[in-house]
Protein backbone atom coordinates (compact mmCIF):
# COMPACT_ATOMS: atom_id res chain seq x y z
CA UNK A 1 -6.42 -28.81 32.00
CA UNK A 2 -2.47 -29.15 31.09
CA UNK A 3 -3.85 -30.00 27.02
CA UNK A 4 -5.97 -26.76 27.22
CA UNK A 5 -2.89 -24.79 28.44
CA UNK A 6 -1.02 -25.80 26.24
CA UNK A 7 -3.39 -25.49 23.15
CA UNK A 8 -3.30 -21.75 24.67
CA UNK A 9 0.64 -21.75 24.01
CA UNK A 10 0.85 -22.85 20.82
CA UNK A 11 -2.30 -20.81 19.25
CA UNK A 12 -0.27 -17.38 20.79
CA UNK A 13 3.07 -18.97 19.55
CA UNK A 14 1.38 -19.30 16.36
CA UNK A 15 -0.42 -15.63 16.20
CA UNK A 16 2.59 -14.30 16.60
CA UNK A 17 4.30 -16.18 13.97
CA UNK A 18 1.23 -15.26 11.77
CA UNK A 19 1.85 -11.17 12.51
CA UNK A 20 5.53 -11.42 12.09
CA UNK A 21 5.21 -12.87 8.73
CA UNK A 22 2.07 -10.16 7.69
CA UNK A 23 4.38 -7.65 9.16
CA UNK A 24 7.44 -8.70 6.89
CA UNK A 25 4.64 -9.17 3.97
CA UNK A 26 3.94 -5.66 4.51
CA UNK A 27 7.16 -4.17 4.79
CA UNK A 28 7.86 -5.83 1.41
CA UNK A 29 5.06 -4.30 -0.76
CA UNK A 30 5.34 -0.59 0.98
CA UNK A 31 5.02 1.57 -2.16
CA UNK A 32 8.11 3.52 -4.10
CA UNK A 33 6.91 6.43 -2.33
CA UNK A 34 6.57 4.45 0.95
CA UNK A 35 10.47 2.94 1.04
CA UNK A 36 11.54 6.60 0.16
CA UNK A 37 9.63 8.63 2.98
CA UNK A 38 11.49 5.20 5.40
CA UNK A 39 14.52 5.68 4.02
CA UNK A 40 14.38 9.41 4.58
CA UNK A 41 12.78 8.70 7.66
CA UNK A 42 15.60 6.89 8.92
CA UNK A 43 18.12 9.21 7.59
CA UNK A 44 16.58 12.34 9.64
CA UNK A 45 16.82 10.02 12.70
CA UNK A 46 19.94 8.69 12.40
CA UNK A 47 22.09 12.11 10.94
CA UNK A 48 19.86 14.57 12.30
CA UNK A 49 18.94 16.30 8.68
CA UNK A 50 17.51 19.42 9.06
CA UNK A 51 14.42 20.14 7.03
CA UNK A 52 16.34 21.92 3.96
CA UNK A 53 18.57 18.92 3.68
CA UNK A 54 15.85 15.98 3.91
CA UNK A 55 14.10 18.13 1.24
CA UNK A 56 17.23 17.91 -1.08
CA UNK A 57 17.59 14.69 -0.50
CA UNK A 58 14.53 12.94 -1.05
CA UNK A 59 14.42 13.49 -4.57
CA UNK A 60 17.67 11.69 -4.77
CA UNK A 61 15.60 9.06 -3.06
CA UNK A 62 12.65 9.27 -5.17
CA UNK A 63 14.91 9.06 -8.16
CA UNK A 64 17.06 6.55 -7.17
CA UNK A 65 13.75 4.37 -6.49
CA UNK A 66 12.47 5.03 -9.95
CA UNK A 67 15.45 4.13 -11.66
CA UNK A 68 15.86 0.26 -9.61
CA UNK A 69 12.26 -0.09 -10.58
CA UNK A 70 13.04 1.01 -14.37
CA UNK A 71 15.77 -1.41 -13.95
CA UNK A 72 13.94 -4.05 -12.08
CA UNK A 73 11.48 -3.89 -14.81
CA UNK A 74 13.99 -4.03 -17.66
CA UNK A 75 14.43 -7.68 -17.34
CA UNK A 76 18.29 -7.81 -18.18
CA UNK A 77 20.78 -10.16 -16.93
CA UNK A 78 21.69 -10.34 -13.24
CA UNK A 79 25.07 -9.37 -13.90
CA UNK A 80 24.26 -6.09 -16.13
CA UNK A 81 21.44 -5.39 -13.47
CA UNK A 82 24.26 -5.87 -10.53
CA UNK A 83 26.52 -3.29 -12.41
CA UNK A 84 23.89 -1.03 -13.09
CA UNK A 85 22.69 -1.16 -10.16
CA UNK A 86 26.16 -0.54 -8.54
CA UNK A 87 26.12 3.09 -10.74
CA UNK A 88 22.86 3.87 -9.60
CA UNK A 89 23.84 4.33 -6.04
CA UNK A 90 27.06 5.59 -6.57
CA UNK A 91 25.80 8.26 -8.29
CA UNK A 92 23.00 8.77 -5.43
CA UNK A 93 25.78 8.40 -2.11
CA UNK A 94 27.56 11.34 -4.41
CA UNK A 95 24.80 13.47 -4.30
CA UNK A 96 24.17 12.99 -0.80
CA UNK A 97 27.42 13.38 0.25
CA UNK A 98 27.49 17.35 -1.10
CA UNK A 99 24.64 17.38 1.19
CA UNK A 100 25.64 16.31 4.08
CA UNK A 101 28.38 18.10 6.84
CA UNK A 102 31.42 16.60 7.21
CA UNK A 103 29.83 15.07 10.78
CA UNK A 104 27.00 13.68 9.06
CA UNK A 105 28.80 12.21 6.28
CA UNK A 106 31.46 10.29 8.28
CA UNK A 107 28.18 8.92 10.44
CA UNK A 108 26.68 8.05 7.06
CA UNK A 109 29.79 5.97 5.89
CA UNK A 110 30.01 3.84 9.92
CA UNK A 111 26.36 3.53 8.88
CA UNK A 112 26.72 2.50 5.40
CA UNK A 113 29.61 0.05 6.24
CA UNK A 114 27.82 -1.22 9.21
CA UNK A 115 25.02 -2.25 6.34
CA UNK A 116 26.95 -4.40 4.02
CA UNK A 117 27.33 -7.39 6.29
CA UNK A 118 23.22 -8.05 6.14
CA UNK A 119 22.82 -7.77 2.64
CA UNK A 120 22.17 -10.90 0.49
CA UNK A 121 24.69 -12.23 -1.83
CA UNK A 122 22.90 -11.32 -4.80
CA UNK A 123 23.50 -7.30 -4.30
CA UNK A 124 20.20 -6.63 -3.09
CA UNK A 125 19.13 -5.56 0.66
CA UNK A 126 17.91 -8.49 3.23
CA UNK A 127 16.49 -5.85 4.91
CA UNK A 128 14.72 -3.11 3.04
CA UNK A 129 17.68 2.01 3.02
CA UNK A 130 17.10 1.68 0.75
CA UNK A 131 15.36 0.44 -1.20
């Protein structure tokens, strides 16, 4: 009886590792379209955007997604994509900065900064704000 129980433990212990890694696996292979309408999702939530500004902004989004898969697709050297790549969202966090109120934009930088720590040495996001 104890083997069967804990056969029982380790087949949910393992299930769950299973769905956390499809769930990751997922989250990595949303489409372009997908990590926009998440990031924008997450904006509305966290800087209460009202529907004229989440409609300006997510074709800063969708652009800014086009142009790290343009990039991405490129092929050039890490360091030219990393500096590239720095322009990109500069030029983005501009744009959505003359969106934003004052409020909204001082929440967006505490949010922004609060980001940095979790992103992987390389540049890119660990988690996905993206991007």
């Amino acid at each position: 009886m104890k083997v069967f129980r804990i056969f029982q433990i380790a087949a949910i212990c393992a299930g769950l590792t299973i769905s956390g890694v499809s769930g990751a696996y997922a989250q990595g292979r949303m489409t372009p379209e997908q990590k926009v309408q998440n990031q924008l999702d997450k904006m509305k939530a966290e800087l209460s955007l009202t529907d004229d500004q989440a409609a300006k902004i997510k074709p800063i989004l969708s652009n800014r997604q086009a142009q790290m898969m343009q990039l991405r697709n490129a092929g050039a050297d890490p360091e030219t994509m990393k500096a590239q790549r720095k322009t990109i969202m500069q030029d983005s966090e501009k744009q959505i900065a003359g969106i934003l109120t004052p409020e909204q934009l001082q929440k967006y930088k505490i949010i922004k900064s609060q980001m940095k720590p979790n992103r992987a040495p390389n540049g890119g996001d660990m988690q996905q704000p993206g991007e």
